[in-house]
Protein backbone atom coordinates (compact mmCIF):
# COMPACT_ATOMS: atom_id res chain seq x y z
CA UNK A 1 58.92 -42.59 9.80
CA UNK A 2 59.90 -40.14 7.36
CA UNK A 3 63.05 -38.73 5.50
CA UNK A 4 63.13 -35.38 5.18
CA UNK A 5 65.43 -33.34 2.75
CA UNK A 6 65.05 -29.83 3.22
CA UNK A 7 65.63 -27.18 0.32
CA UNK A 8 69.22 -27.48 -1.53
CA UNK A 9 52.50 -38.56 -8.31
CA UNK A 10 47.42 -44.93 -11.84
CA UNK A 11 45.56 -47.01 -10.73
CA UNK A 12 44.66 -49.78 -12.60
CA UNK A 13 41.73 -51.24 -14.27
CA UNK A 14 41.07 -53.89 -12.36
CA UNK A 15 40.68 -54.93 -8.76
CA UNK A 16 42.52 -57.69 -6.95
CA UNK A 17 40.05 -60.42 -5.94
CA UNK A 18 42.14 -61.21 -2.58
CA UNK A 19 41.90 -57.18 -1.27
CA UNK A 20 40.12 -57.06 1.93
CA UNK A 21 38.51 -53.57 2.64
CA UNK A 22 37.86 -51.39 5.47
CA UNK A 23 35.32 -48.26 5.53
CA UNK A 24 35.61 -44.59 5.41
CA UNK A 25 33.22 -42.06 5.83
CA UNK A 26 32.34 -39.35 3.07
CA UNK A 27 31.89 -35.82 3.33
CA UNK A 28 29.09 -33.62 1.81
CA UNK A 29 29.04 -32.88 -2.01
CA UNK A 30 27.66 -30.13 -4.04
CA UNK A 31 28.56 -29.84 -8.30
CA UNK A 32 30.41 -27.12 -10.53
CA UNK A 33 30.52 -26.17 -13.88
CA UNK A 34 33.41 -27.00 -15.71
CA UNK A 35 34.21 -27.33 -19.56
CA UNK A 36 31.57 -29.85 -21.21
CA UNK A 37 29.69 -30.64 -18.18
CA UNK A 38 29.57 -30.47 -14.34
CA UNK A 39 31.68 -32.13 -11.28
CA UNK A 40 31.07 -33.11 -8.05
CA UNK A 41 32.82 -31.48 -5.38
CA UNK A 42 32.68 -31.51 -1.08
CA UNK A 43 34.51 -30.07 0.86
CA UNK A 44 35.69 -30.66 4.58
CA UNK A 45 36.14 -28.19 7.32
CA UNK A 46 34.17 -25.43 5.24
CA UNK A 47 34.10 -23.32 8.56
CA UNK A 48 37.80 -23.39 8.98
CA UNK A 49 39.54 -19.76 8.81
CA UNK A 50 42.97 -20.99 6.94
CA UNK A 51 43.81 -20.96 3.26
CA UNK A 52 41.91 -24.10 1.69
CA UNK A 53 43.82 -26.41 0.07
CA UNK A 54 42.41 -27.92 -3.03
CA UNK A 55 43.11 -31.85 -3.76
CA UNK A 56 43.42 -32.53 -7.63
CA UNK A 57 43.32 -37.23 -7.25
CA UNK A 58 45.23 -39.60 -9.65
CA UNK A 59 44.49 -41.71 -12.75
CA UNK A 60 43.27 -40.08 -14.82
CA UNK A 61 39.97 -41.83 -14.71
CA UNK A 62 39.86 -42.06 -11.09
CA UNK A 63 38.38 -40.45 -8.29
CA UNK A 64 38.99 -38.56 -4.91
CA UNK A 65 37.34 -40.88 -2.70
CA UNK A 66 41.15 -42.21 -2.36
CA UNK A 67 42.11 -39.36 -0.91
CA UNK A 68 39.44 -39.08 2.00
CA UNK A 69 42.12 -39.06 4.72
CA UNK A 70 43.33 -35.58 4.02
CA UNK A 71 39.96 -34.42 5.68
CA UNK A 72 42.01 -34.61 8.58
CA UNK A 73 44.72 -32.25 7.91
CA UNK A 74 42.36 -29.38 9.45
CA UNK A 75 43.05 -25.98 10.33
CA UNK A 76 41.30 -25.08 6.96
CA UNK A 77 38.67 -26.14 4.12
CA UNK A 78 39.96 -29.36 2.17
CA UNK A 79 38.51 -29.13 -1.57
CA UNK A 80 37.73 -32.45 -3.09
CA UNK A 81 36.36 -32.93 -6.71
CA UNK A 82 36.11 -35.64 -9.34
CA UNK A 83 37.18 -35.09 -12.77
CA UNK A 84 34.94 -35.08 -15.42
CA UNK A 85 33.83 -38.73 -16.78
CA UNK A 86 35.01 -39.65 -12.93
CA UNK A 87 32.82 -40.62 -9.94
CA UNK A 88 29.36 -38.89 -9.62
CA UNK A 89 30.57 -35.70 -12.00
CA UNK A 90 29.08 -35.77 -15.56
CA UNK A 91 30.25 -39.03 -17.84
CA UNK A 92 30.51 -37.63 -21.44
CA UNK A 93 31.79 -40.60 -23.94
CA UNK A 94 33.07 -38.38 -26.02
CA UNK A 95 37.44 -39.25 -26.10
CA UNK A 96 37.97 -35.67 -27.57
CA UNK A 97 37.37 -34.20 -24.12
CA UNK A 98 40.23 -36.85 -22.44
CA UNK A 99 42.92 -34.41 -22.59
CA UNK A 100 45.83 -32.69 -20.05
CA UNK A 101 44.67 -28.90 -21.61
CA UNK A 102 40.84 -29.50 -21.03
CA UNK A 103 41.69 -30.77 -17.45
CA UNK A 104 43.88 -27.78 -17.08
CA UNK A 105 40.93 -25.94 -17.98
CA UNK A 106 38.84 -27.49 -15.84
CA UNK A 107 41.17 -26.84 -12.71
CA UNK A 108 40.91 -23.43 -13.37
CA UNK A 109 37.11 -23.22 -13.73
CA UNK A 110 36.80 -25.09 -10.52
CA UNK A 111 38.54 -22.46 -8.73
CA UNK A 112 36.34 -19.78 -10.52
CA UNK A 113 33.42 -21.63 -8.78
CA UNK A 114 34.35 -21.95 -5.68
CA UNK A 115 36.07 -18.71 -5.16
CA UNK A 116 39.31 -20.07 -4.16
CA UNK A 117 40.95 -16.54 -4.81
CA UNK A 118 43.76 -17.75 -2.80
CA UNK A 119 45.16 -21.65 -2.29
CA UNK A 120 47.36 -24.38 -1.61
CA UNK A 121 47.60 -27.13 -4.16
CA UNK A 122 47.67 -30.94 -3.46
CA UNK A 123 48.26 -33.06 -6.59
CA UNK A 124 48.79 -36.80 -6.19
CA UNK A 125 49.96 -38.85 -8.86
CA UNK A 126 48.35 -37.93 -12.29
CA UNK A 127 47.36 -35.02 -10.02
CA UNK A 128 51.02 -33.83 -10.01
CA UNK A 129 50.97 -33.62 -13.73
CA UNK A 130 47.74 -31.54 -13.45
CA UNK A 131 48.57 -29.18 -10.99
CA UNK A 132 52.57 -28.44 -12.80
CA UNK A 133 50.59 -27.79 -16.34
CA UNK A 134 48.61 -25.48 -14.97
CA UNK A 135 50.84 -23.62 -13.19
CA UNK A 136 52.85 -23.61 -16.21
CA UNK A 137 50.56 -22.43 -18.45
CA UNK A 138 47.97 -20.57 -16.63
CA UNK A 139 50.05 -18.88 -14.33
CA UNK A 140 47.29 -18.35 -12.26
CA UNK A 141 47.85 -16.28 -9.11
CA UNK A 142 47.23 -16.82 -5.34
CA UNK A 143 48.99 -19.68 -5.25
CA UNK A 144 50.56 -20.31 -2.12
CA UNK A 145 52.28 -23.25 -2.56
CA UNK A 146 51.96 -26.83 -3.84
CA UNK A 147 52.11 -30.16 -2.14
CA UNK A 148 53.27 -33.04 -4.89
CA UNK A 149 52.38 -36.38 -3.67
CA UNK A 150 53.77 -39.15 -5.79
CA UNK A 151 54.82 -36.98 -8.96
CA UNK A 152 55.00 -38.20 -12.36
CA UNK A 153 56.38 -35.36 -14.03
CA UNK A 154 58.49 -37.21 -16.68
CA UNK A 155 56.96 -39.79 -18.16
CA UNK A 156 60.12 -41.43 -19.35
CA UNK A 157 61.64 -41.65 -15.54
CA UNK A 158 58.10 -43.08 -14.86
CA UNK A 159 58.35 -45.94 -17.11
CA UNK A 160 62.56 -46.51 -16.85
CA UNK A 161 61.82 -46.83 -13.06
CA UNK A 162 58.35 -49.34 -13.65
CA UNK A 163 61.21 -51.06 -16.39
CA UNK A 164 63.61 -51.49 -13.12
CA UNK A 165 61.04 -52.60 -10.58
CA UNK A 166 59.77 -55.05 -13.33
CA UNK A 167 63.03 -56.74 -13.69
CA UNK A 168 62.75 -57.36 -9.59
CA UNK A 169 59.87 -59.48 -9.89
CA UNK A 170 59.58 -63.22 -10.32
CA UNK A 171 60.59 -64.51 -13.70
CA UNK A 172 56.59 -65.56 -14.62
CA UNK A 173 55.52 -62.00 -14.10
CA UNK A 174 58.29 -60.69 -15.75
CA UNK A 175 57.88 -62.83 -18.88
CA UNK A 176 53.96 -61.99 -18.83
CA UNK A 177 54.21 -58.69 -19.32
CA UNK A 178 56.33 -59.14 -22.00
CA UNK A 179 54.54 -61.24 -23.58
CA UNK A 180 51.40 -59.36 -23.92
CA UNK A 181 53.08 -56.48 -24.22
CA UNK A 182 54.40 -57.70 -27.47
CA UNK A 183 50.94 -58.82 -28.59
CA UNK A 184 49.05 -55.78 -27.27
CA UNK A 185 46.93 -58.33 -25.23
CA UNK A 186 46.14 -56.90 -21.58
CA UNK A 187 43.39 -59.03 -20.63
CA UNK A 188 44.95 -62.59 -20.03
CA UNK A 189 45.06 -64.03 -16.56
CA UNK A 190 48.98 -63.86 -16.13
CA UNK A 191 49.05 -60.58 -16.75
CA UNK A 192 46.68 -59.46 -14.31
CA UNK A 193 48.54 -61.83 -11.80
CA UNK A 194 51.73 -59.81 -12.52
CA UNK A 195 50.03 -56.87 -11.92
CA UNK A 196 48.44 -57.90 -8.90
CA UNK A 197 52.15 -58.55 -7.55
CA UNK A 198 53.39 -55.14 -8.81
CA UNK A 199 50.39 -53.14 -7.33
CA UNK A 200 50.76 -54.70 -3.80
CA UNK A 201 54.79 -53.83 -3.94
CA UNK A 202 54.56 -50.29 -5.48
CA UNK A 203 51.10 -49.18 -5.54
CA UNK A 204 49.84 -50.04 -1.67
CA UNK A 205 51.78 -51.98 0.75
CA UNK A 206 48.69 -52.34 3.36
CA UNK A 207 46.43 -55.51 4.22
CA UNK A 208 43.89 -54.94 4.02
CA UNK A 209 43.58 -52.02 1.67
CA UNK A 210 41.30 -49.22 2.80
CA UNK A 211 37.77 -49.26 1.69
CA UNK A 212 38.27 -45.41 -0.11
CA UNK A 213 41.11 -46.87 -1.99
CA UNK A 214 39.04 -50.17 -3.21
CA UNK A 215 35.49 -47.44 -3.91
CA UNK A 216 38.53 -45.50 -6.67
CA UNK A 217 39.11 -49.00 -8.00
CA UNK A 218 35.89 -50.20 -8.24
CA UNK A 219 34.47 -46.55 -9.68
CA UNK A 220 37.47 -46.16 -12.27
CA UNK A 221 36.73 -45.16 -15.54
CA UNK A 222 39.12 -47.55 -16.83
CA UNK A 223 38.06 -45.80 -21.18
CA UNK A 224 39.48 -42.17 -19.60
CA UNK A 225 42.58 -44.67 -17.84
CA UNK A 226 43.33 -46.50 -21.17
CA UNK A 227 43.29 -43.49 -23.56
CA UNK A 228 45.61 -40.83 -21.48
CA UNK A 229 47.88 -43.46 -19.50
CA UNK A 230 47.76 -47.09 -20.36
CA UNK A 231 46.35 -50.80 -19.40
CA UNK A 232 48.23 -50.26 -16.12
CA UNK A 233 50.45 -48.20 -14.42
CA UNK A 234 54.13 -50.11 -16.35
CA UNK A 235 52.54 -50.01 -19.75
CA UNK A 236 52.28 -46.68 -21.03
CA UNK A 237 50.30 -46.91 -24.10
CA UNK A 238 48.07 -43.73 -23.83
CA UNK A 239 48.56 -39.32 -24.76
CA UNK A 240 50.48 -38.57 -21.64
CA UNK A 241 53.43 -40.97 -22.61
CA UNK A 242 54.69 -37.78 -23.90
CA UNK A 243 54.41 -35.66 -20.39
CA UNK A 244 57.93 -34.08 -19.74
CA UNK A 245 57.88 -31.31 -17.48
CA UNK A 246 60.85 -31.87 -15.32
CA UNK A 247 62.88 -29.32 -17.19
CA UNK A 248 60.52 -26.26 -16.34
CA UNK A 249 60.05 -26.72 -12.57
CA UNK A 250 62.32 -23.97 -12.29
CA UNK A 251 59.77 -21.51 -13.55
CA UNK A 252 57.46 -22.14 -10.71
CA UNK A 253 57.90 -19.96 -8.28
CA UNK A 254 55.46 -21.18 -5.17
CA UNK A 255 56.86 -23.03 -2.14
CA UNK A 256 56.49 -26.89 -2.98
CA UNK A 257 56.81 -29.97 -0.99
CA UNK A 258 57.30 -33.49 -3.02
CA UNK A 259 56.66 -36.40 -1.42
CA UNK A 260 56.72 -40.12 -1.95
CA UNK A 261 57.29 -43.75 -0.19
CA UNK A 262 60.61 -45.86 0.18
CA UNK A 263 58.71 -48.15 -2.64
CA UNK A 264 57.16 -45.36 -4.80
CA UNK A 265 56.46 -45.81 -8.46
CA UNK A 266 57.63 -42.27 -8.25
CA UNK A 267 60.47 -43.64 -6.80
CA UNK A 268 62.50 -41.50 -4.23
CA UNK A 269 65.51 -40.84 -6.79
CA UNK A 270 63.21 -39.60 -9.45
CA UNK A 271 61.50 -37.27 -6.56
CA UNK A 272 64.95 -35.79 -5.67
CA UNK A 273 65.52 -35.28 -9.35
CA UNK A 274 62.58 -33.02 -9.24
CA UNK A 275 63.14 -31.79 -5.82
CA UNK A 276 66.87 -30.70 -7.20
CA UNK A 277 65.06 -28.99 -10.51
CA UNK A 278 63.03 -26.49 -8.51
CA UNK A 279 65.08 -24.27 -6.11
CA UNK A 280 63.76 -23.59 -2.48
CA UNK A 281 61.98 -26.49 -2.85
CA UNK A 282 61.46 -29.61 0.07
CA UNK A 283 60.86 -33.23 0.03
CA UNK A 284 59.74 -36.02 2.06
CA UNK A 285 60.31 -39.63 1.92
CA UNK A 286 58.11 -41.99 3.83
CA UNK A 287 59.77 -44.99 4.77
CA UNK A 288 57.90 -48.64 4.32
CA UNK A 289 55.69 -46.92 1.97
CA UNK A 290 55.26 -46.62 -1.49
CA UNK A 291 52.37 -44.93 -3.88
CA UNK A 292 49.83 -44.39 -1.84
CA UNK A 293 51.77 -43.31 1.43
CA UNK A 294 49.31 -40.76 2.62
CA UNK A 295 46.96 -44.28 3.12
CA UNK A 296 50.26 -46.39 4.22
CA UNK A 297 51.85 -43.87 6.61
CA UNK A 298 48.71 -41.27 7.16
CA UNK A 299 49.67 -40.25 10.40
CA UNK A 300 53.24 -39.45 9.06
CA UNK A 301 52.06 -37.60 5.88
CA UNK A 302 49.43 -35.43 7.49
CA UNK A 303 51.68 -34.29 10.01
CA UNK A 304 54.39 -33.59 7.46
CA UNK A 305 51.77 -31.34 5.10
CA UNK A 306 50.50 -30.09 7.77
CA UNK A 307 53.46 -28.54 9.18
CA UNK A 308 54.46 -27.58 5.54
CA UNK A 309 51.11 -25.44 4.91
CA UNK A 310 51.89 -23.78 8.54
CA UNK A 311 55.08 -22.44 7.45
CA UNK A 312 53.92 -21.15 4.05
CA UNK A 313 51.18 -19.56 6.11
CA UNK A 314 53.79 -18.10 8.99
């Protein structure tokens, strides 16, 4: 189920040994030139007539494989591509090009090359941050609207809310992560078993978790991860520590739909905080769910953008 509020989203680097999978199929891929190298791209439902609808996936350091299930929203092409250093795009080592503005950059270029002259926008997670900066300083046009899955547009809501859900967790875990926060040590076992319990509250609530979402674990570039965000999604160590956006939602002007689960890192009163900073704007709540909702509650979510895109489009 979902909770709607009409008008008034990292990953981590490691994978839990005890995550059962389950498989996905993958669509057909073709590359792109972007900034300092090329990305891999597919797309599904190419012969669809509606506006396509372009999928920008979390981390950073990630990549979209995650995100496979919105292949079934239909009713128009479904753009997919992995960031550069992610997946089967180029893997430059060079840490200059980990940045939000050469991201941005590359965004833009992958619209270039695919002709996507006119869009929808899906951002989840670091995605969110992605698709807001470039509206914000691009402001590109034919843009129809943007779907926010997840948002982490403040950074400093992001980590007061991973402070809160922190303090809810057993006293062990709790202590861990202090502790090696304080010694800048990420690697120890009781940290990772902390982590482990924080994921499976916040980050994805199913058993077993789906076989796209372990493939984005497993293929993480956990140097891009460390650098922009962190060593996991509570500790914020990396350059987007700084991301604060939440005061200029106003300026975009597209329709936009935020959503996120009952249990969201982007938790649902940081979601209506956004929501309530950008006029004419919706959000959805899904309930049992947390960060990845559109894998916990797919049914629920797909039906909710779908519906969302159709009235942009009406």
């Amino acid at each position: 189920m979902t909770t709607n509020i009409l008008a008034h989203d990292q990953i981590a680097t490691f994978i839990p040994e005890n995550v059962k999978r389950k498989s996905m199929d993958l669509p057909h891929e073709g590359f792109a030139d972007v900034p300092s190298g090329k990305i891999v791209y597919h797309v599904a439902g190419a012969e669809e007539s509606g506006t396509p609808l372009l999928v920008l996936h979390g981390g950073p350091g990630c990549t979209s494989d995650y995100l496979e299930p919105l292949a079934a929203l239909g009713g128009r092409p479904i753009v997919f591509y992995d960031q550069l250093g992610c997946g089967d795009s180029d893997r430059p080592a060079d840490p200059s090009l980990r940045t939000l503005e050469r991201a941005v950059d590359e965004l833009a270029a992958v619209r270039k090359a695919l002709g996507l002259d006119r869009v929808h926008i899906l951002g989840q997670s670091w995605g969110t941050m992605l698709a807001v900066e470039y509206m914000l300083t691009h402001r590109p046009d034919g843009v129809e609207s943007l779907v926010l899955s997840a948002p982490c547009l403040s950074a400093s809501h992001w980590a007061a809310d991973g402070r809160r859900y922190l303090l809810a967790l057993p006293d062990d875990h709790r202590e861990a992560v202090l502790r090696a926060e304080e010694a800048g040590s990420y690697d120890g076992p009781a940290y990772q078993e902390a982590m482990t319990a924080y994921y499976r509250l916040h980050v994805c609530r199913t058993d077993p978790w789906p076989d796209c979402l372990m493939k984005t674990f497993e293929r993480l570039n956990a140097d891009i991860y460390l650098q922009m965000w962190g060593p996991s999604e509570f500790t914020i160590t990396g350059s987007l520590g700084d991301f604060e956006r939440a005061e200029r939602l106003h300026e975009i002007r597209v329709p936009t739909l935020f959503t996120c689960g009952e249990f969201d890192e982007a938790t649902p009163e940081t979601t209506a905080y956004y929501h309530s900073m950008m006029p004419g704007s919706e959000v959805a709540v899904f309930d049992g769910a947390s960060h990845e909702h559109h894998l916990e509650a797919t049914v629920a979510y797909l039906a909710t953008v779908r519906e969302f895109l159709a009235r942009v489009e009406g």
